[in-house]
N, C-alpha and C. Protein backbone atom coordinates (compact mmCIF):
# COMPACT_ATOMS: atom_id res chain seq x y z
N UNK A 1 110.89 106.41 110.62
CA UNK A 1 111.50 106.76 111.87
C UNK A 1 112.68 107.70 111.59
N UNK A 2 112.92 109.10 112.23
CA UNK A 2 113.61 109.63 112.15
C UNK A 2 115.52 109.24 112.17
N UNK A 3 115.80 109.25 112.03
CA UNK A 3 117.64 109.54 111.76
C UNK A 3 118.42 110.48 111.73
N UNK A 4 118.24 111.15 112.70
CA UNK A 4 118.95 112.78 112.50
C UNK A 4 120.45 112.75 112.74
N UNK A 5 121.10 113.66 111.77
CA UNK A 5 122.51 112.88 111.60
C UNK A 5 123.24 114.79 111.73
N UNK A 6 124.48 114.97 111.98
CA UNK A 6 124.92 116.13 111.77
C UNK A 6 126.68 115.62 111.35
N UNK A 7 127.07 116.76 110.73
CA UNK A 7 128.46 116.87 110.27
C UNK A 7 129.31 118.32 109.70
N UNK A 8 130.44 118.44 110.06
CA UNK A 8 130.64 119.56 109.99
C UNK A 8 132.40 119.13 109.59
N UNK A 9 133.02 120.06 108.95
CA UNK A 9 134.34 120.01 108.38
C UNK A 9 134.97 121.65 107.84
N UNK A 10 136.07 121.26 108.64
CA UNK A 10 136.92 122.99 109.00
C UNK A 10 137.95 123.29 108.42
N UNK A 11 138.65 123.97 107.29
CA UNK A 11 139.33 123.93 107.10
C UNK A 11 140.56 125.04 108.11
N UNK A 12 141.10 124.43 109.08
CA UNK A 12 141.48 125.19 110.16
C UNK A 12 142.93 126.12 109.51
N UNK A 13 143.07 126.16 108.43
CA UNK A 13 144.38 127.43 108.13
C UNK A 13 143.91 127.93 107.06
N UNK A 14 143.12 127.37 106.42
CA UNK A 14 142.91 128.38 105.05
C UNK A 14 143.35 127.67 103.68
N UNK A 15 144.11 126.79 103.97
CA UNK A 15 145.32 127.00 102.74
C UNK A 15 144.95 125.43 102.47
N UNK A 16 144.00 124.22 102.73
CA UNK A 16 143.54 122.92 101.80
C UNK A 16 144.47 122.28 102.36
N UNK A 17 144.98 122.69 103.22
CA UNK A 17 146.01 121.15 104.14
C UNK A 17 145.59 120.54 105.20
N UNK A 18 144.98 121.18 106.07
CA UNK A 18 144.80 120.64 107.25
C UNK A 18 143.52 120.95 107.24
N UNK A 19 142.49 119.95 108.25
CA UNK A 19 141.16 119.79 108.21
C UNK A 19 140.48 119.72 109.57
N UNK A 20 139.46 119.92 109.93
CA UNK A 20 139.14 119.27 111.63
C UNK A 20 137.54 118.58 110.80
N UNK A 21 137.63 117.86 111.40
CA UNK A 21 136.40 117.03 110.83
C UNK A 21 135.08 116.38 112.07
N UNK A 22 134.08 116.95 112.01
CA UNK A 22 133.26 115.60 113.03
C UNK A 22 132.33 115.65 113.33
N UNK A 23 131.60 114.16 113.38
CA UNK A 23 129.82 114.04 113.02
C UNK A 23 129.53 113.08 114.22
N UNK A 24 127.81 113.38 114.05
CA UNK A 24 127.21 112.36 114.97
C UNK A 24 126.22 112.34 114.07
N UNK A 25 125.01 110.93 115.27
CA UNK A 25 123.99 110.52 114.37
C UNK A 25 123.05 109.67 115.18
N UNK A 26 121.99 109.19 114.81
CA UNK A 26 121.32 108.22 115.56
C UNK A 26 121.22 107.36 114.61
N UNK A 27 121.30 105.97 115.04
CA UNK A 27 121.22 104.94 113.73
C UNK A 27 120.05 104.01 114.48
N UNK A 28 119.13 103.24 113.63
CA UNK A 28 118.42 102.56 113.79
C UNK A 28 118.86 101.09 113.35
N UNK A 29 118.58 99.95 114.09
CA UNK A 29 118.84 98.72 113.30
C UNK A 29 118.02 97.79 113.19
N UNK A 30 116.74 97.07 111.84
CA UNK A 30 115.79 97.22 111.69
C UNK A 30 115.40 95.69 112.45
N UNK A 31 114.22 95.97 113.19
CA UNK A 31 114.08 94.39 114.47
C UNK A 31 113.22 93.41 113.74
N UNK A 32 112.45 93.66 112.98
CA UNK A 32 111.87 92.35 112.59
C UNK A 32 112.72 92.04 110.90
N UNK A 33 113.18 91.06 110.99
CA UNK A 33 113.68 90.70 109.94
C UNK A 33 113.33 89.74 109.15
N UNK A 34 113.82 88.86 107.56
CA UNK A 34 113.01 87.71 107.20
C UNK A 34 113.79 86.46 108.10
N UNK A 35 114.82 86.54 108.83
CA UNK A 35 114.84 85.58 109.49
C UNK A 35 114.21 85.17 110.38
N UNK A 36 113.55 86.77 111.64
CA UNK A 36 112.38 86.64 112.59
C UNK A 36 111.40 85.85 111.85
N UNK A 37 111.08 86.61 110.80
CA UNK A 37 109.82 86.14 110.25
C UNK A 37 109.52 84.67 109.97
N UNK A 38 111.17 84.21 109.43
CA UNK A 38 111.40 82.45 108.85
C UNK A 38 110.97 81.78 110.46
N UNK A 39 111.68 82.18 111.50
CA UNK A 39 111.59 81.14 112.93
C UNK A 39 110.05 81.22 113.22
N UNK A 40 109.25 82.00 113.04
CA UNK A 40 107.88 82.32 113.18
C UNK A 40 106.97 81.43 112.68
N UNK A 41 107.34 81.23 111.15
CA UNK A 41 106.63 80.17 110.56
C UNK A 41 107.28 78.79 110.92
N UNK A 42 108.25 78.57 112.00
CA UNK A 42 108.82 77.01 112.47
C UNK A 42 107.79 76.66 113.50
N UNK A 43 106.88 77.45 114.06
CA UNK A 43 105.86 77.09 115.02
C UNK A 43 104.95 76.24 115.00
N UNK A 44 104.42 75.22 115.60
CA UNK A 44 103.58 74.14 115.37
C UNK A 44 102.15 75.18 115.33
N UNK A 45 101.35 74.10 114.92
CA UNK A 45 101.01 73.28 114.22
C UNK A 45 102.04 72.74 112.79
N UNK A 46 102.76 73.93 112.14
CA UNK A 46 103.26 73.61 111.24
C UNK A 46 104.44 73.02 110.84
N UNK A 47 105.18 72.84 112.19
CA UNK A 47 106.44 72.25 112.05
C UNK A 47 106.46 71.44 113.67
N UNK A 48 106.75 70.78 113.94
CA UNK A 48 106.45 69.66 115.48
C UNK A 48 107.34 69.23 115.43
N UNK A 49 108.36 69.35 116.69
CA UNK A 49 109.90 68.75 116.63
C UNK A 49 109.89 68.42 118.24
N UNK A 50 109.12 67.12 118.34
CA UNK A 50 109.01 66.59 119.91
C UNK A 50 109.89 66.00 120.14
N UNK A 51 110.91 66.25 121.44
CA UNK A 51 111.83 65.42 121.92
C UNK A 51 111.48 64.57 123.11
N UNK A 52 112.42 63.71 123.53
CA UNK A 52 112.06 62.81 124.73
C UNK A 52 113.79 62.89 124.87
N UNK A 53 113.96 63.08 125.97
CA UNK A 53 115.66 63.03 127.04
C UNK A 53 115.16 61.81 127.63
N UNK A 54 116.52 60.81 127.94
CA UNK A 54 117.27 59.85 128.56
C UNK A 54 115.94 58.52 128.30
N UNK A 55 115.77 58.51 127.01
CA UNK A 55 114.64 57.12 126.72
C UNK A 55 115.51 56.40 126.03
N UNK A 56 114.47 55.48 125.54
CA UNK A 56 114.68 54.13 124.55
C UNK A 56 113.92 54.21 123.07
N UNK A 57 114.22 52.98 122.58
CA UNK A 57 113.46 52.87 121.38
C UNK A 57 111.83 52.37 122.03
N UNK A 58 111.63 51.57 123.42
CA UNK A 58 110.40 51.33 123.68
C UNK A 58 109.72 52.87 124.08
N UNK A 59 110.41 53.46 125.11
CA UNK A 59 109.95 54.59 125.59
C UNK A 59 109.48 55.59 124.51
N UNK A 60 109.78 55.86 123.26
CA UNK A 60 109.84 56.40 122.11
C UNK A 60 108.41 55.74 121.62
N UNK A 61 108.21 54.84 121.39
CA UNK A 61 107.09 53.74 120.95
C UNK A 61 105.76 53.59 122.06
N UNK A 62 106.32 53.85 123.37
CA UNK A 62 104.87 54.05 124.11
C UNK A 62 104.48 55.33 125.02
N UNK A 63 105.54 56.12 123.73
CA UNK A 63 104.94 57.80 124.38
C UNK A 63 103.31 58.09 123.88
N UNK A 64 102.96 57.14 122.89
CA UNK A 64 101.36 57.83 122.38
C UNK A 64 101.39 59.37 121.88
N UNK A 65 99.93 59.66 121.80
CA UNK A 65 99.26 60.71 120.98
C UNK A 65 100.14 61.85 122.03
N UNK A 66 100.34 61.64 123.45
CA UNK A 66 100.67 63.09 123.97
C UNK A 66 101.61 63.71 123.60
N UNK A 67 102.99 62.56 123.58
CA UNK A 67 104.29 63.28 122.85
C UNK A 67 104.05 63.94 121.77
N UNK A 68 103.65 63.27 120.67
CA UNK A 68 103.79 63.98 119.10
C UNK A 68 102.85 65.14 119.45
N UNK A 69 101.61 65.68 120.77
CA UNK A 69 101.19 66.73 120.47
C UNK A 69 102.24 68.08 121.33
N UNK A 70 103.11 67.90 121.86
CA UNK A 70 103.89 68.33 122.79
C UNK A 70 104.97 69.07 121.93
N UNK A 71 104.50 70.27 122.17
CA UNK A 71 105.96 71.17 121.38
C UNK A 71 106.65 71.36 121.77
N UNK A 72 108.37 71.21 121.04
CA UNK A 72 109.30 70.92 122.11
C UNK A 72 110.02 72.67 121.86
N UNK A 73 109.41 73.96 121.09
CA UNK A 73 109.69 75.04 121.52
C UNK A 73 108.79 75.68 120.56
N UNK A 74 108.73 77.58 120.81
CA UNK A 74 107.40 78.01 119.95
C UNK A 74 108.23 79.66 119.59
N UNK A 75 108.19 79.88 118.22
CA UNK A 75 109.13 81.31 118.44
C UNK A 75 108.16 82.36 118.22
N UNK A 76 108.12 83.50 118.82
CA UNK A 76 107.47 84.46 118.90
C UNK A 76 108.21 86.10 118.61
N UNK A 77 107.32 87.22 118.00
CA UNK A 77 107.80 88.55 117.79
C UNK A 77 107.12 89.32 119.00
N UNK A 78 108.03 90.49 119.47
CA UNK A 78 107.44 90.96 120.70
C UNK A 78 106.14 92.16 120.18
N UNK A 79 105.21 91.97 120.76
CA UNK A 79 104.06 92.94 120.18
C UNK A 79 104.93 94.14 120.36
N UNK A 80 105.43 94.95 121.28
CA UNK A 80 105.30 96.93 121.66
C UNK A 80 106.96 96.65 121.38
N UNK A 81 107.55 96.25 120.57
CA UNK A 81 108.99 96.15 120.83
C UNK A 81 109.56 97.44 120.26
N UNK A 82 110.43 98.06 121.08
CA UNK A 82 110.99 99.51 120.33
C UNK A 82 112.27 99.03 119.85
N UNK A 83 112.57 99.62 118.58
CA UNK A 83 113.12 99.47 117.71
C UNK A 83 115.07 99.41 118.14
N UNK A 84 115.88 99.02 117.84
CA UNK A 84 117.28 98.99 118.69
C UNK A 84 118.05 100.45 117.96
N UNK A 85 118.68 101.39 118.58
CA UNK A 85 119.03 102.31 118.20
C UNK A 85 120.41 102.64 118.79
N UNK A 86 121.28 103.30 118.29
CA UNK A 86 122.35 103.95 119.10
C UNK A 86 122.83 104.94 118.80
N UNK A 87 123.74 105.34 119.08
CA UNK A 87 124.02 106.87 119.02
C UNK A 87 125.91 106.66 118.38
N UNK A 88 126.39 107.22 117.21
CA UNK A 88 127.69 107.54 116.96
C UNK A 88 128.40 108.62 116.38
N UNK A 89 129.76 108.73 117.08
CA UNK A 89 130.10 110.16 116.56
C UNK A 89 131.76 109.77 116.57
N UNK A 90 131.79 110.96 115.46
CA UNK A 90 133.54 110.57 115.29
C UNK A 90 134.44 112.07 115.41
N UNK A 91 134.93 112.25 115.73
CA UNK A 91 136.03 113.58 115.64
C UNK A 91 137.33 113.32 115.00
N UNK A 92 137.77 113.91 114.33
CA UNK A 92 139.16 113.94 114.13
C UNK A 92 140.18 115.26 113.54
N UNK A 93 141.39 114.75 112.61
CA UNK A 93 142.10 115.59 112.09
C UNK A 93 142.78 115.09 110.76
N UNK A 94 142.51 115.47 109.71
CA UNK A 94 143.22 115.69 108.78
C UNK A 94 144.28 116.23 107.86
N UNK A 95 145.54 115.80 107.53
CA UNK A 95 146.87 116.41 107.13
C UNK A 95 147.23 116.24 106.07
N UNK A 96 146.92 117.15 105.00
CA UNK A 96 147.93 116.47 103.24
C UNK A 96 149.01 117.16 103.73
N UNK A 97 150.18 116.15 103.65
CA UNK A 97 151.83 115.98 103.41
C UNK A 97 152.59 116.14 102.14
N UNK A 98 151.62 115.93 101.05
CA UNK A 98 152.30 116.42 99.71
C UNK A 98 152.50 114.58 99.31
N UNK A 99 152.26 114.55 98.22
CA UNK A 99 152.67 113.52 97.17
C UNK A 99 152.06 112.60 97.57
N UNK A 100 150.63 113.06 97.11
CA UNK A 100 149.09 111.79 97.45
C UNK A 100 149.50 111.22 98.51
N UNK A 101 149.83 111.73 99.77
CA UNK A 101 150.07 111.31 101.16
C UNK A 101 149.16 112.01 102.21
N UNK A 102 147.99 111.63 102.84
CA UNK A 102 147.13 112.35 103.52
C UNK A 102 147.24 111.09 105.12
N UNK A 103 147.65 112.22 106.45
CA UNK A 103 147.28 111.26 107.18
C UNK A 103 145.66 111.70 108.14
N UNK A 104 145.25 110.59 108.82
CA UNK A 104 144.01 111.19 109.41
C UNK A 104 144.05 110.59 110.35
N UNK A 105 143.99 111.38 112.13
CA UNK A 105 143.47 110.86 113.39
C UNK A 105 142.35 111.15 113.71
N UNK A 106 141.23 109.74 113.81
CA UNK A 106 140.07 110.00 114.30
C UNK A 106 139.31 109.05 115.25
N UNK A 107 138.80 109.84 115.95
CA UNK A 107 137.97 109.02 117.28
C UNK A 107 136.93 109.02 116.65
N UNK A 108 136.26 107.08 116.93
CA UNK A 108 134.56 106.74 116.58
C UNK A 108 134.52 106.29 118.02
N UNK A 109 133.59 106.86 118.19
CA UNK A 109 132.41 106.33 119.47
C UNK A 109 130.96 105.86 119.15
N UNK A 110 130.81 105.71 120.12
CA UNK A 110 128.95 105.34 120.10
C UNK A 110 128.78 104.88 121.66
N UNK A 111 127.35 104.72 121.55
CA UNK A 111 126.36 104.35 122.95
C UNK A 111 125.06 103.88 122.22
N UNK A 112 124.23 103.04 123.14
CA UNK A 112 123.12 102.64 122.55
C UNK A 112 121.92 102.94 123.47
N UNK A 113 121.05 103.67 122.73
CA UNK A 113 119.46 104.31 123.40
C UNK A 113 119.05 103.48 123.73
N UNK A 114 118.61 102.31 122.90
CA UNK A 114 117.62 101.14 123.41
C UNK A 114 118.37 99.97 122.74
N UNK A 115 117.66 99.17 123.27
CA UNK A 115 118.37 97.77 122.74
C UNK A 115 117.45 96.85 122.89
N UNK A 116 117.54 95.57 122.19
CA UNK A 116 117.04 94.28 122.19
C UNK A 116 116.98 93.26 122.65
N UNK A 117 116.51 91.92 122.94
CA UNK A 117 116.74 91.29 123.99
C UNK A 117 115.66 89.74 122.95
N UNK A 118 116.17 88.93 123.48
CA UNK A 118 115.56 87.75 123.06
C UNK A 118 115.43 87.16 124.26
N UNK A 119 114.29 86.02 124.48
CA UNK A 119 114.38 84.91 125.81
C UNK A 119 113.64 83.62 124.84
N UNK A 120 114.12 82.51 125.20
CA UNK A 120 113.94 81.35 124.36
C UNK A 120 112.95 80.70 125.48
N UNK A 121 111.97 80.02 125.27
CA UNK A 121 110.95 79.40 126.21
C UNK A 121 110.42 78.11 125.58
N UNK A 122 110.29 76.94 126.89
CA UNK A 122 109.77 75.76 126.39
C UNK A 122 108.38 75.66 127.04
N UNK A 123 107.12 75.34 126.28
CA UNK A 123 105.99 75.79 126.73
C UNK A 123 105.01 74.19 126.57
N UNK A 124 104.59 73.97 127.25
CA UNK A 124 103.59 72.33 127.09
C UNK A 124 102.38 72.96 127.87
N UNK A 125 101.08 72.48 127.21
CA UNK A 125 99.73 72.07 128.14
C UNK A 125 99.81 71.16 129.07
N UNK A 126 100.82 70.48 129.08
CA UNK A 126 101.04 69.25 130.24
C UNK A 126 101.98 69.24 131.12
N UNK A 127 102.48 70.56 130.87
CA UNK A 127 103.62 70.52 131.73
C UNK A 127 105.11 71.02 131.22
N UNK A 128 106.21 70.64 131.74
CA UNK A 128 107.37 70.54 131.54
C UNK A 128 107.48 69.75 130.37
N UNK A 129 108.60 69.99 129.35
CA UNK A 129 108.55 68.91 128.27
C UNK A 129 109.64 67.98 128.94
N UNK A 130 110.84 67.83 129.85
CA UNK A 130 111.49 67.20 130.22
C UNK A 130 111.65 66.68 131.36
């Protein structure tokens, strides 16, 4: 995926003292990660983490076969997901003062093209889990 980046630096008198400086860029930030990947493999069949709200130790004991088949959440990667990107740029100014003393004023900005989004979902064949 492209990254097209630009930068440019001026020496505005000639003489290695003073500078004008300033770039932009598109940055990408990469969406599937090994942590996506780790919550992915927490999905039943292979991992089953059934809850029951406001029971007992009997209620617990005569939930049967349905509870333990009842997933109490399922994590998923989005198939068409576009990638999160934004946009940053900085301007400024640069001043050597003499005696390894350099000062520099500079503006960073940014904005973001696209972005990401998560939604957490509780999903049963029977229903509501709660």
């Amino acid at each position: 995926m492209p990254e097209p980046r630009v930068g440019v630096a001026w020496d505005m008198f000639g003489n290695g003292k003073t500078a004008f400086h300033a770039s932009a860029g598109l940055f990408h930030q990469a969406q599937t990660t090994a942590r996506s990947m780790d919550q992915a493999a927490n999905n039943p069949p292979a991992v089953n983490t059934p809850q029951i709200f406001y029971g007992t130790m009997d209620t617990l004991l005569a939930a049967g076969p349905s509870f333990s088949a009842r997933p109490s959440s399922v994590n998923a990667l989005e198939r068409n997901a576009k990638t999160p990107s934004s946009y940053q740029w900085t301007i400024g100014i640069q001043r050597d003062l003499g005696w390894g003393t350099v000062v520099d004023l500079t503006y960073v900005g940014g904005s973001r093209a696209t972005w990401s989004s998560s939604a957490t979902s509780t999903w049963s064949p029977t229903g509501p889990s709660s």
